[in-house]
N, C-alpha and C. Protein backbone atom coordinates (compact mmCIF):
# COMPACT_ATOMS: atom_id res chain seq x y z
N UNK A 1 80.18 129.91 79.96
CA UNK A 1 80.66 128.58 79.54
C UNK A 1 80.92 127.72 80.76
N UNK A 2 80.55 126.54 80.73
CA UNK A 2 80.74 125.37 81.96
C UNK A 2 81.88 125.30 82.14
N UNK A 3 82.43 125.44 83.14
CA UNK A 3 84.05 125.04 83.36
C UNK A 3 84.25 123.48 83.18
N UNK A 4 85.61 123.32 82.65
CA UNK A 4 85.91 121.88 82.67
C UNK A 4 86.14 121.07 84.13
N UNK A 5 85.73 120.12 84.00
CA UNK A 5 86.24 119.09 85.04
C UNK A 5 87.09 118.68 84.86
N UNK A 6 88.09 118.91 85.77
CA UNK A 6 89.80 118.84 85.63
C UNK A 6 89.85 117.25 86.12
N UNK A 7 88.86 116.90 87.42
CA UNK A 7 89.14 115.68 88.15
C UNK A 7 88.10 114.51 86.88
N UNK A 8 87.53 114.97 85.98
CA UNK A 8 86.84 113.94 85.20
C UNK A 8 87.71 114.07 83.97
N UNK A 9 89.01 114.90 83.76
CA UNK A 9 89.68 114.28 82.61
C UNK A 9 90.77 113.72 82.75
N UNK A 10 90.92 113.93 84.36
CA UNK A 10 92.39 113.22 85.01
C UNK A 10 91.74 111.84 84.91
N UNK A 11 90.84 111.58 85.49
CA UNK A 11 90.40 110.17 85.35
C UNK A 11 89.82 109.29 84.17
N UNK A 12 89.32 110.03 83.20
CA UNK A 12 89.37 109.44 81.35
C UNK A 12 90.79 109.12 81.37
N UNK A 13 91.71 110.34 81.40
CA UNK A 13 92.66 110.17 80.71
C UNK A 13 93.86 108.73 81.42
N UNK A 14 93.32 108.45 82.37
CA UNK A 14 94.52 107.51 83.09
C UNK A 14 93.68 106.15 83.04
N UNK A 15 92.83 106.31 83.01
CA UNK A 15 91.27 104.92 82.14
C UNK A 15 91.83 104.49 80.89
N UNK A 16 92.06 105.35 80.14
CA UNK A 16 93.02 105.32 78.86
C UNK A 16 94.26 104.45 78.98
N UNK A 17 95.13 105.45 79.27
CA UNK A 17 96.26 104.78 79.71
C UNK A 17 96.34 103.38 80.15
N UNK A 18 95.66 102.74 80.96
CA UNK A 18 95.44 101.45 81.81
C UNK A 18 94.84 100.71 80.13
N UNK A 19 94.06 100.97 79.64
CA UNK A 19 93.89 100.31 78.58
C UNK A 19 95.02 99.99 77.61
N UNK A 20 96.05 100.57 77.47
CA UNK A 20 97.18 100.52 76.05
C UNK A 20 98.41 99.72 76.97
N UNK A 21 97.72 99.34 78.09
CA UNK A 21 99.06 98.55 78.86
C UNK A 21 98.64 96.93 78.43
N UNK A 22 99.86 96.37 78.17
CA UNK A 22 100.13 94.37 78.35
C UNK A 22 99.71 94.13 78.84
N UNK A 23 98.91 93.45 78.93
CA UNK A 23 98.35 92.75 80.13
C UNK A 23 99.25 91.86 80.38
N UNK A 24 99.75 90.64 79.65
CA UNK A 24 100.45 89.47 80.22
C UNK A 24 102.01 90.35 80.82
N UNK A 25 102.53 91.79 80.32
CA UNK A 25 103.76 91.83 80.45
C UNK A 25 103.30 92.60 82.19
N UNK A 26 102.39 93.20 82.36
CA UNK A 26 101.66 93.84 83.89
C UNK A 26 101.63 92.86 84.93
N UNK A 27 100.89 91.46 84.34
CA UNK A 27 101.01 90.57 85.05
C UNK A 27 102.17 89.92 85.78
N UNK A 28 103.15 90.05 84.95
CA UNK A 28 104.90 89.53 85.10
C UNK A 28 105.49 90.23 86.26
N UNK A 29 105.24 92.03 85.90
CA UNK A 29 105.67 92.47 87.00
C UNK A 29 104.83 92.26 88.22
N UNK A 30 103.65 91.90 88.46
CA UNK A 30 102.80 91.92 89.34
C UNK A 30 102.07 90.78 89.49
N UNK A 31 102.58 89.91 89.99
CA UNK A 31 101.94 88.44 89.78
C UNK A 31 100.75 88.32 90.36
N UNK A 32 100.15 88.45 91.13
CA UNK A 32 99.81 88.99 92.50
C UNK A 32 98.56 89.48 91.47
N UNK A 33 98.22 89.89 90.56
CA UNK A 33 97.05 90.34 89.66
C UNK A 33 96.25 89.38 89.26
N UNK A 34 95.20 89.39 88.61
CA UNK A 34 94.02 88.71 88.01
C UNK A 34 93.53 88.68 87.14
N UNK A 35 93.78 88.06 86.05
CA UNK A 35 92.85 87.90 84.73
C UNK A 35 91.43 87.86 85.25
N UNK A 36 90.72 88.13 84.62
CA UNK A 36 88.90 87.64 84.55
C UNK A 36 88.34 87.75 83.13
N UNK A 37 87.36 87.44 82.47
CA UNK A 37 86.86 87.79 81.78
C UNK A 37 86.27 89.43 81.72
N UNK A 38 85.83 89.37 83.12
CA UNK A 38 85.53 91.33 83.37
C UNK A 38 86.32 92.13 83.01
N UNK A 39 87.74 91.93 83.83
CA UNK A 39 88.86 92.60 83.80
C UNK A 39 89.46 92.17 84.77
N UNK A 40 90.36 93.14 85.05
CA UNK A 40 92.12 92.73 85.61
C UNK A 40 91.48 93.46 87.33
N UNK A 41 91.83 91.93 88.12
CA UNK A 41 91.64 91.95 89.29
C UNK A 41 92.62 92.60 90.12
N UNK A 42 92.31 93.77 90.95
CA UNK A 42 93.72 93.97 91.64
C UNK A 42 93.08 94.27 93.47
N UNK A 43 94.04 93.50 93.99
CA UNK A 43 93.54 93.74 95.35
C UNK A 43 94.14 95.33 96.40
N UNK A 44 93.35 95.89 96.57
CA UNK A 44 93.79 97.15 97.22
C UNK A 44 93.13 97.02 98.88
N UNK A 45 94.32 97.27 99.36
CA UNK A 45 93.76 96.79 101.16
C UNK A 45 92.82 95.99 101.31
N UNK A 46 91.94 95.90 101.81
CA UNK A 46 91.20 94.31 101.69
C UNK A 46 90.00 93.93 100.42
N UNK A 47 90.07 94.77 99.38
CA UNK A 47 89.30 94.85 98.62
C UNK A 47 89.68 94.65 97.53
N UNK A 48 88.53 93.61 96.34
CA UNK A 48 89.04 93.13 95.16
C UNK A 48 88.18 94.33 94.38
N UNK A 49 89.23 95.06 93.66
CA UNK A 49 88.75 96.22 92.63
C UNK A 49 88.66 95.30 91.31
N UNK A 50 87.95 95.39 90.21
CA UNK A 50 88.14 95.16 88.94
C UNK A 50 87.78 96.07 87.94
N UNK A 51 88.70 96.12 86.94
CA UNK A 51 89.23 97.16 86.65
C UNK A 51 88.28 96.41 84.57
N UNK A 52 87.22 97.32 84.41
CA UNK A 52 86.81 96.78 83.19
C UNK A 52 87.85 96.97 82.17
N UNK A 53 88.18 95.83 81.17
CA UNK A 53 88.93 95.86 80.15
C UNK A 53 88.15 96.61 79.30
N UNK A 54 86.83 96.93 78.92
CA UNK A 54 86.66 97.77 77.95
C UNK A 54 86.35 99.46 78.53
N UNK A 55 86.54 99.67 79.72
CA UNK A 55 86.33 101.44 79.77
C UNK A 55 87.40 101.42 80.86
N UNK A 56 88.29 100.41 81.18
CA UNK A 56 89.03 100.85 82.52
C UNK A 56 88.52 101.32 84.02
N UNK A 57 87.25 101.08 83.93
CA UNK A 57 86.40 101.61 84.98
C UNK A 57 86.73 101.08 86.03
N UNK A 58 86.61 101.10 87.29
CA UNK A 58 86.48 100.02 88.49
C UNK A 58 85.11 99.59 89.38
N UNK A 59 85.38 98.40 89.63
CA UNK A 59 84.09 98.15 90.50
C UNK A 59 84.54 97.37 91.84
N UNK A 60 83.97 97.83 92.91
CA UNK A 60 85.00 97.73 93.83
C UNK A 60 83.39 97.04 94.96
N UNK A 61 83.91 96.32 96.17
CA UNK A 61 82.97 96.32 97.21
C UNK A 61 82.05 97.84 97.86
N UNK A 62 83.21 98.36 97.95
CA UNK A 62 83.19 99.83 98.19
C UNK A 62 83.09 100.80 97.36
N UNK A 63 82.63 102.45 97.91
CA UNK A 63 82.64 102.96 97.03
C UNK A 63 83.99 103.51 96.83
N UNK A 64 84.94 103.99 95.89
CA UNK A 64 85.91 104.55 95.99
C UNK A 64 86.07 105.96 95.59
N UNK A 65 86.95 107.07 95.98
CA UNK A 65 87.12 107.86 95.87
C UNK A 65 88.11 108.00 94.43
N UNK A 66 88.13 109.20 93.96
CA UNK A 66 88.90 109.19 92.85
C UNK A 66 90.17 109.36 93.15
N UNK A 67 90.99 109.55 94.20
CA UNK A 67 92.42 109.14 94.39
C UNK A 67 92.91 107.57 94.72
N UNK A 68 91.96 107.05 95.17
CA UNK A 68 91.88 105.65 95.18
C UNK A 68 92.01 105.05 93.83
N UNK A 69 91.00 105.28 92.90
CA UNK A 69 91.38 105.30 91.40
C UNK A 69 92.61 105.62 91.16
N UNK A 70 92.80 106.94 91.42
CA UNK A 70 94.43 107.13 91.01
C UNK A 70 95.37 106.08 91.98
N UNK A 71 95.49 105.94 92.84
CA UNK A 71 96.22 104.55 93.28
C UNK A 71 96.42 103.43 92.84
N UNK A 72 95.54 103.24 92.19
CA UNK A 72 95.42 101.77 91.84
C UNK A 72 95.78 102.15 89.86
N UNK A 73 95.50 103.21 89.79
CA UNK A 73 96.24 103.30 87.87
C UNK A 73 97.50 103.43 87.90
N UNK A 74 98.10 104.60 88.90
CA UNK A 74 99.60 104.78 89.10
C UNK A 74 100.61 104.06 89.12
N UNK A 75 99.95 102.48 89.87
CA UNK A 75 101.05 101.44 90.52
C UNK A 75 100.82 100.82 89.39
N UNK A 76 100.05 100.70 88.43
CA UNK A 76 100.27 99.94 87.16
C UNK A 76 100.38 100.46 86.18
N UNK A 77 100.52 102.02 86.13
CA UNK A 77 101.71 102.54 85.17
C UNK A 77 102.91 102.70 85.60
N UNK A 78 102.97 102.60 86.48
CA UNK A 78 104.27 103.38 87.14
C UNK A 78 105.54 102.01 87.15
N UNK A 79 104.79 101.10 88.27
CA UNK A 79 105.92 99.62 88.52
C UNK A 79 106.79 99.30 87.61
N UNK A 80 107.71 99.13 87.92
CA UNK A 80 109.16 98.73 87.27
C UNK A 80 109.25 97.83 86.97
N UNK A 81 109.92 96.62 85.97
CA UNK A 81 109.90 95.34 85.71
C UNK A 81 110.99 95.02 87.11
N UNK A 82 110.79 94.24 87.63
CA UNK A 82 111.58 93.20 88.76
C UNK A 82 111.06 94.09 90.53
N UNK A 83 110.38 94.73 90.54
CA UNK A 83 109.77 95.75 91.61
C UNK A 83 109.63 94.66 93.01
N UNK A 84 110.73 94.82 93.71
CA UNK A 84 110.06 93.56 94.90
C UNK A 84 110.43 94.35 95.97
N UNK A 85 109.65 93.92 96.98
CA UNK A 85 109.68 94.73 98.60
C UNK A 85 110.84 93.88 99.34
N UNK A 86 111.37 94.75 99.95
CA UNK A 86 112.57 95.02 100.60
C UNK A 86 112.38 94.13 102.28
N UNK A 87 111.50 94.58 102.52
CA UNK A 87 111.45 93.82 104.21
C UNK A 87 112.10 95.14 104.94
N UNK A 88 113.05 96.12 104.06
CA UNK A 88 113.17 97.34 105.15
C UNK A 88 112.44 98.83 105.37
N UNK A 89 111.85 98.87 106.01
CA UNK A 89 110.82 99.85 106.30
C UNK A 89 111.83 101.11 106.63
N UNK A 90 111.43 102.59 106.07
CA UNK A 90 112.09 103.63 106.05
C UNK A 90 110.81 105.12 106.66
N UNK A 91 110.76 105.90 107.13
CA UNK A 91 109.98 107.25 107.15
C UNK A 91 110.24 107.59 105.11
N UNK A 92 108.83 108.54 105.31
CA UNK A 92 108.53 108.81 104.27
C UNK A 92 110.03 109.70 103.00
N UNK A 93 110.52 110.24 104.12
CA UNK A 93 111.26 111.44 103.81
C UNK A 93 112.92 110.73 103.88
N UNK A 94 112.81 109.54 103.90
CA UNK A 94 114.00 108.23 103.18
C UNK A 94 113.66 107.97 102.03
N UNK A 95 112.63 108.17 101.20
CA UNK A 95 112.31 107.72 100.19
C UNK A 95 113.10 108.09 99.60
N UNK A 96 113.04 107.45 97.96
CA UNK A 96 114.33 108.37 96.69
C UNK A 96 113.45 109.15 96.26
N UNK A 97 114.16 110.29 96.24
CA UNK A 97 113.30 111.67 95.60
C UNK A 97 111.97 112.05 96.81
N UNK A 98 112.35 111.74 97.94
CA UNK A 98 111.27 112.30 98.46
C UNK A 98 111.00 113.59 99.87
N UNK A 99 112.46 113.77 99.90
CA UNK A 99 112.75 114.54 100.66
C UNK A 99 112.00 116.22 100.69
N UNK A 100 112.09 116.51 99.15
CA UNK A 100 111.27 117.66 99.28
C UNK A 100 110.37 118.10 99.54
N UNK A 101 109.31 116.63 99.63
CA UNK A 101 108.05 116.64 99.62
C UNK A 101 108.07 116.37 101.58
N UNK A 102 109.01 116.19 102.35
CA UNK A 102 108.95 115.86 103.40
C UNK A 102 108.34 116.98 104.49
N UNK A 103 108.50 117.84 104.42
CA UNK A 103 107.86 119.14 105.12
C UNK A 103 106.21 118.92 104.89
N UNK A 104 105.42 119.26 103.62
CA UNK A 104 104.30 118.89 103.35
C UNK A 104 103.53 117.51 103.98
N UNK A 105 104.09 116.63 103.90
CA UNK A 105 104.03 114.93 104.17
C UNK A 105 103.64 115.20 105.51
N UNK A 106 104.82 115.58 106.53
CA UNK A 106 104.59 115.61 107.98
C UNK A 106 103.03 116.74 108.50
N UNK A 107 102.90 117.56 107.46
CA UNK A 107 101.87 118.71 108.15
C UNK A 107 100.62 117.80 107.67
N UNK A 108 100.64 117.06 106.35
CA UNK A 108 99.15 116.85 106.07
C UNK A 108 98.87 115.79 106.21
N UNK A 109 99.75 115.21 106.39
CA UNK A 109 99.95 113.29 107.02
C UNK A 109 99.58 113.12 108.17
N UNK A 110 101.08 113.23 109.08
CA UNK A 110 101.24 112.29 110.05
C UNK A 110 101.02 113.72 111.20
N UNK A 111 100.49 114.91 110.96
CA UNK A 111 100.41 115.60 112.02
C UNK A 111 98.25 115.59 112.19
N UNK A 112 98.45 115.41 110.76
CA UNK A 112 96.74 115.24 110.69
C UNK A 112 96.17 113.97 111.28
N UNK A 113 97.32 112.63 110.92
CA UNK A 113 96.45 111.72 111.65
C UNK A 113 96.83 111.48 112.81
N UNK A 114 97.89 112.19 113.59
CA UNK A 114 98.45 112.27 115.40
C UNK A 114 96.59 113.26 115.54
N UNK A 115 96.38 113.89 115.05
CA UNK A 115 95.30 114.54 115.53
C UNK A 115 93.75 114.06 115.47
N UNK A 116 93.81 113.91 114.60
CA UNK A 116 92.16 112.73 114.15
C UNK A 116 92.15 111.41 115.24
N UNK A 117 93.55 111.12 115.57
CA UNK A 117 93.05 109.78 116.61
C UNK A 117 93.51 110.09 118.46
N UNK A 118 93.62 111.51 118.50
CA UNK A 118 94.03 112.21 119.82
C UNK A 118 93.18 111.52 120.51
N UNK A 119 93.87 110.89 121.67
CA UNK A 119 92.36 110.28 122.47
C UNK A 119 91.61 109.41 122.12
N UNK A 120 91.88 108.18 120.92
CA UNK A 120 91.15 107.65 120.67
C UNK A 120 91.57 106.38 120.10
N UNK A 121 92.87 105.98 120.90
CA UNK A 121 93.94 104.96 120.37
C UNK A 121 92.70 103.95 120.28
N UNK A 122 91.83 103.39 120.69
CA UNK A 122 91.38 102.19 120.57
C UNK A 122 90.38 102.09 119.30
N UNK A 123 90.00 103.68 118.70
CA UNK A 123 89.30 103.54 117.59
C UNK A 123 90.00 103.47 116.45
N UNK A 124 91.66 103.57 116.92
CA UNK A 124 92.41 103.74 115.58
C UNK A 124 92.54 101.92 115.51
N UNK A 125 93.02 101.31 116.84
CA UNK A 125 93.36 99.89 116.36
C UNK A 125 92.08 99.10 115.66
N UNK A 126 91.13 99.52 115.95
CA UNK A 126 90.03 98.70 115.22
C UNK A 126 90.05 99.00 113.89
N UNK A 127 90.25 100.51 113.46
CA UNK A 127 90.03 100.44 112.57
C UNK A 127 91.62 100.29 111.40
N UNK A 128 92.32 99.55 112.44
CA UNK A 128 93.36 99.15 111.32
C UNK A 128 93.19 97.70 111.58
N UNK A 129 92.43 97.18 112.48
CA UNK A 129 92.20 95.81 112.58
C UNK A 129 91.55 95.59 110.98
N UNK A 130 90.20 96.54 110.98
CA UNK A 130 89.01 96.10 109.88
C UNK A 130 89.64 96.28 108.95
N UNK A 131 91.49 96.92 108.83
CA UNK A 131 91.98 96.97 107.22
C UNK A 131 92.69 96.15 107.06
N UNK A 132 92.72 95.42 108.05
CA UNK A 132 93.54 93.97 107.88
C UNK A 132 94.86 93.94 108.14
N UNK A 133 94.96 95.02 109.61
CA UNK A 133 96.03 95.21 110.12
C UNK A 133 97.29 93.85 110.61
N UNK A 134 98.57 93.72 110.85
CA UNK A 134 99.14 92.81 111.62
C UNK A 134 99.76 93.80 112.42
N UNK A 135 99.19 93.59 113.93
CA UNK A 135 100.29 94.44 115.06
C UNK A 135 101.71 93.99 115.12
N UNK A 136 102.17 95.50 115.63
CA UNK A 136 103.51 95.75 115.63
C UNK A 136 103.59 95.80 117.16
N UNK A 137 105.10 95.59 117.46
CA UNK A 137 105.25 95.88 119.06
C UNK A 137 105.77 97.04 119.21
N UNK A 138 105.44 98.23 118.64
CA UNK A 138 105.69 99.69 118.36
C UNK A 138 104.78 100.63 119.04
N UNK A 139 105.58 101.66 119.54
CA UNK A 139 103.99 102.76 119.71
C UNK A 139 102.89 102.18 120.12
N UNK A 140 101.92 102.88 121.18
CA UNK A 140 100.69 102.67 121.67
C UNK A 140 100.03 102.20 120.39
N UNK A 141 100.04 102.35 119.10
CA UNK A 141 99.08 101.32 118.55
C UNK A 141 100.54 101.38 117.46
N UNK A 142 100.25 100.36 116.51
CA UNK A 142 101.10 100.07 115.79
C UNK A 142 100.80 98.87 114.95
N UNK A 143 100.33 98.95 114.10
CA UNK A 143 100.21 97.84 112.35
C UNK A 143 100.58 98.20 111.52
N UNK A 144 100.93 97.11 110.51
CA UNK A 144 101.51 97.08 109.43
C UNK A 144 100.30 96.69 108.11
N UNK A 145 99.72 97.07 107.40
CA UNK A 145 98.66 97.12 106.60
C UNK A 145 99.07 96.93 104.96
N UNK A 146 98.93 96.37 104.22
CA UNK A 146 99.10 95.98 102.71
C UNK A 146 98.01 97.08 102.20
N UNK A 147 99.06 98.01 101.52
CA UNK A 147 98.29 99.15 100.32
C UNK A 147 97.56 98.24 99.25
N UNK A 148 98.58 97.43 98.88
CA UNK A 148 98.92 96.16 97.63
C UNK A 148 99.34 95.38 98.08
N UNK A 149 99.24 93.71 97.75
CA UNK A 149 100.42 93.00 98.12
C UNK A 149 101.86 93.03 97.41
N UNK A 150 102.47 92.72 98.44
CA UNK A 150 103.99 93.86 97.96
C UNK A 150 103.82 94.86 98.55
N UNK A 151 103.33 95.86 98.67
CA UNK A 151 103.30 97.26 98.93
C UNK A 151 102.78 97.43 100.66
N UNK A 152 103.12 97.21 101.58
CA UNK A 152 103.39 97.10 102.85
C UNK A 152 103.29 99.17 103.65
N UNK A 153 102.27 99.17 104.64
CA UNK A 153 103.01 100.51 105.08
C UNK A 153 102.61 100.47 106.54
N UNK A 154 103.66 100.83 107.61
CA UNK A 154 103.26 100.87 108.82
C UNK A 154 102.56 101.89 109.55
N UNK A 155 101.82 101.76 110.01
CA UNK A 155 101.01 103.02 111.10
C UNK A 155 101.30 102.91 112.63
N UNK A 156 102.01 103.78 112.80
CA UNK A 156 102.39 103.95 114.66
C UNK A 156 101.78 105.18 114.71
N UNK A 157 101.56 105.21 116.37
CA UNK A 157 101.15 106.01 117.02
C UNK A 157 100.79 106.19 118.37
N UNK A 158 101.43 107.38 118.81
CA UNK A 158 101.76 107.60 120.50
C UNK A 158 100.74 108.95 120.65
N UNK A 159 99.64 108.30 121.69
CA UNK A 159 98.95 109.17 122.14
C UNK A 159 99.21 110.21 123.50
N UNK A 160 98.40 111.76 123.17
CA UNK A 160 99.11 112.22 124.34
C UNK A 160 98.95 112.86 125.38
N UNK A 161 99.85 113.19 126.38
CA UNK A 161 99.15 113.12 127.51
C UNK A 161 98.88 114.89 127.57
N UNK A 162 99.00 115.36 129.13
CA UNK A 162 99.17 116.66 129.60
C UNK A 162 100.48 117.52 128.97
N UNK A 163 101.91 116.84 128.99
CA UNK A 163 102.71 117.31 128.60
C UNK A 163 102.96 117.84 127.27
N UNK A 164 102.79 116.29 126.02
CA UNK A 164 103.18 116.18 124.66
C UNK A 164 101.78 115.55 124.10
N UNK A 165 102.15 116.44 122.91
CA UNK A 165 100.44 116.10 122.22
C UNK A 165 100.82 114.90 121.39
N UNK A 166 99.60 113.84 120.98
CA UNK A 166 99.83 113.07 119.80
C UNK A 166 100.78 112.90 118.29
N UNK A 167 101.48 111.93 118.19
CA UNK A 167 102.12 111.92 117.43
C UNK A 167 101.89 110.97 116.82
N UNK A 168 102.53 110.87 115.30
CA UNK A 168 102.01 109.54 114.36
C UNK A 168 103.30 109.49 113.45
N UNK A 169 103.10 108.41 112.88
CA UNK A 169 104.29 108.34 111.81
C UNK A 169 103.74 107.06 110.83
N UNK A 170 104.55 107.04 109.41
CA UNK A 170 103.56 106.23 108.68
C UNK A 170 105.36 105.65 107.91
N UNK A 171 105.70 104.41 107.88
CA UNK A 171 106.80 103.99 107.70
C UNK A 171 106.32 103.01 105.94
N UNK A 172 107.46 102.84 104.92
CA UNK A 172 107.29 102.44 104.32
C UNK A 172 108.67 101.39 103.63
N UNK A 173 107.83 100.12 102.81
CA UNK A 173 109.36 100.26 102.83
C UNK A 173 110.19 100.81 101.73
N UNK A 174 111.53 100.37 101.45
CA UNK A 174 112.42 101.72 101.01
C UNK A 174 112.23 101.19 99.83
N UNK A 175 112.07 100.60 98.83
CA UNK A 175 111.75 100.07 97.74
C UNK A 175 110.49 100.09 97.17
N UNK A 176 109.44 101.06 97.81
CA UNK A 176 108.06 100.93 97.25
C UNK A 176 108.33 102.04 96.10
N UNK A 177 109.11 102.79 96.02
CA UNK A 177 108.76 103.90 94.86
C UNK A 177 109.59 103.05 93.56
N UNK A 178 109.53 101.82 93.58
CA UNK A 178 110.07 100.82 92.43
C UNK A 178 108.68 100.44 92.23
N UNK A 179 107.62 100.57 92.56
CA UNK A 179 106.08 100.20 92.29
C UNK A 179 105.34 101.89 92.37
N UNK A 180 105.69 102.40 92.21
CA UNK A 180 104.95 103.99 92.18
C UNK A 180 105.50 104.89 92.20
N UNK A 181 105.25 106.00 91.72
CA UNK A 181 105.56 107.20 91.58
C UNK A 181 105.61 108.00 93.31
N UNK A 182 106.78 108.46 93.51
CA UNK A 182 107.38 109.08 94.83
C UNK A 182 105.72 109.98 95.18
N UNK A 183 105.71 110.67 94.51
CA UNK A 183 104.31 111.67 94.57
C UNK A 183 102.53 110.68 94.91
N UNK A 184 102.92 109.70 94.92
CA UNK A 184 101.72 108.40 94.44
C UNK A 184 101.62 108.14 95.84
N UNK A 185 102.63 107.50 96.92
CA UNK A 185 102.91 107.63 98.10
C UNK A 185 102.09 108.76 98.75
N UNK A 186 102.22 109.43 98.56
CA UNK A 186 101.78 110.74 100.09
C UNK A 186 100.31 110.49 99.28
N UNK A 187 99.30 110.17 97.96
CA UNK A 187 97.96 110.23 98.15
C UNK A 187 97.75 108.85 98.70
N UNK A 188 98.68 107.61 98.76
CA UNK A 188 98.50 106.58 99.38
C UNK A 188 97.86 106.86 100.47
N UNK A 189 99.20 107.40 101.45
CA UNK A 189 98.69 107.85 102.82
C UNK A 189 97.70 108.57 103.41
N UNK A 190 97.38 109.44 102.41
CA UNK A 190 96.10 110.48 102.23
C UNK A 190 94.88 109.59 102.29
N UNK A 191 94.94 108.68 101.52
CA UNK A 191 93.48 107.55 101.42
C UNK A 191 93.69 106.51 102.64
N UNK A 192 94.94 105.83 103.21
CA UNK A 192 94.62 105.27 104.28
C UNK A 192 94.15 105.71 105.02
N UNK A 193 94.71 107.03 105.55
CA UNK A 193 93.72 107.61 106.38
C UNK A 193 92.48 107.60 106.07
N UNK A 194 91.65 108.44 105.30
CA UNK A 194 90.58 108.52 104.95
C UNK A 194 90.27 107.42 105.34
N UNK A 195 90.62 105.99 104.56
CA UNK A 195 89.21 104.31 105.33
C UNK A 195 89.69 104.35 106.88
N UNK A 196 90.78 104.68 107.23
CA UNK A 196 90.70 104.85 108.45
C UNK A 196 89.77 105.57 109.50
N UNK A 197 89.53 106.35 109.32
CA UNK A 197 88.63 107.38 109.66
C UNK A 197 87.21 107.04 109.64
N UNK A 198 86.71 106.38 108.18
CA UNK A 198 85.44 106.19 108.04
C UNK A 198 85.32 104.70 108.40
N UNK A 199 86.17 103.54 108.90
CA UNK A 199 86.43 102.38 109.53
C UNK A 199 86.24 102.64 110.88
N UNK A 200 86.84 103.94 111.95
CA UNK A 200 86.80 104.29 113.03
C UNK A 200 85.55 105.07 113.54
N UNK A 201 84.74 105.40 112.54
CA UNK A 201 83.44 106.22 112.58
C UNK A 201 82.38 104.72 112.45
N UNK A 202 82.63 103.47 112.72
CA UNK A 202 82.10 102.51 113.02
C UNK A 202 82.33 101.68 114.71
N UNK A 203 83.11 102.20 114.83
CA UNK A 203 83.93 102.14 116.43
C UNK A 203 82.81 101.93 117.32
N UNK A 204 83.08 101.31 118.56
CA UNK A 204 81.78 101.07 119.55
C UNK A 204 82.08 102.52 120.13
N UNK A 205 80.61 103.22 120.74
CA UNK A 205 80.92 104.72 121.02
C UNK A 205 81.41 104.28 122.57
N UNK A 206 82.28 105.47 123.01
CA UNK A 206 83.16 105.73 124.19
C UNK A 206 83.95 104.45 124.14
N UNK A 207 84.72 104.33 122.77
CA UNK A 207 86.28 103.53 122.34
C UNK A 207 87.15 104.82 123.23
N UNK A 208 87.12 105.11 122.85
CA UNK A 208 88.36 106.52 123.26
C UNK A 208 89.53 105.76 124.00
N UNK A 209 89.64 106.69 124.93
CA UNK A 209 91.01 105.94 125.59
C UNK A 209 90.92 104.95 126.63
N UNK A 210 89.80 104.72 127.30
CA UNK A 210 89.58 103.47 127.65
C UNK A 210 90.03 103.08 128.54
């Protein structure tokens, strides 16, 4: 017997879901959204996704991955009526309810992406330039990047030498899990990286450290 596809009924089933939601009451919390005749416009890092009103599907510039999908269904099941960003930026493991998950976060996060950009600070700023970075005066590289508007997350990072190896950290602010699910966050970060990566695999060759 064919095994089921677990990742093709996670994604029917939250296609679904996105369908039995208000639109005008989604819109309220999320102004910042888009009617169309297609469907409901939502901007995810520099890209306008639309989201078909009759299968929930998305169609994006890009291709997207299916946690990307899940990003973009989560924050519009999830968001709270009155959900507004704070202006105060916190580490992941300030979040509410997110402490447990903080051990995991640091190994598959921010120790994975201190390592993916070892030596290569100048391919990371480009490629948070091409996500529509605003520099920070933080850390050898440092931007602040829109998941969503509203939804704000910072990327620092200190590259390293002979002594201390690369380090990274990914700051958010303390009010985003009023727009998503605490657990929704760490695949956030999971997918910035990722366009990061494949943004920096466009890099002029010998970016490195320069």
């Amino acid at each position: 017997m064919e095994r089921k596809n677990n990742y093709d009924d996670w994604r029917r089933d939250w296609r679904a879901r996105f369908l039995t939601l208000d639109r005008d009451a989604l819109c309220r919390k999320l102004p910042w959204l888009r009617q169309t005749e297609a469907g409901l416009v939502v901007r995810y890092f520099i890209w306008d996704v639309v989201l078909d009103w009759e299968t929930g599907a998305p169609s994006a510039p890009v291709e997207l991955q299916l946690y990307d999908e899940m990003n973009i269904l989560t924050l519009l099941w999830y968001c709270k009526e009155g959900a507004a960003r704070s202006g105060e930026f916190v580490p992941f493991d300030r979040l509410p309810h997110a402490a447990p998950y903080g051990p995991a976060f640091r190994r598959g996060n921010l120790e994975t992406l201190a390592a993916s950009f070892a030596g290569r600070p100048r391919d990371l700023e480009r490629a948070l330039l091409a996500l529509g970075g605003r520099k920070l005066p933080t850390g050898d590289v440092g931007y602040e990047i829109e998941v969503f508007p509203d939804f704000p997350m910072q990327v620092l990072f200190w590259d390293g030498d002979d002594e201390f190896p690369a380090q990274a950290n990914l700051l958010f602010d303390k009010t985003c899990t009023d727009f998503i699910h605490v657990e929704s966050v760490v695949t956030i970060a999971s997918q910035a990286e990722v366009w990061l990566e494949r943004l920096a695999a466009n890099a002029a060759p010998g970016s490195g450290r320069g």
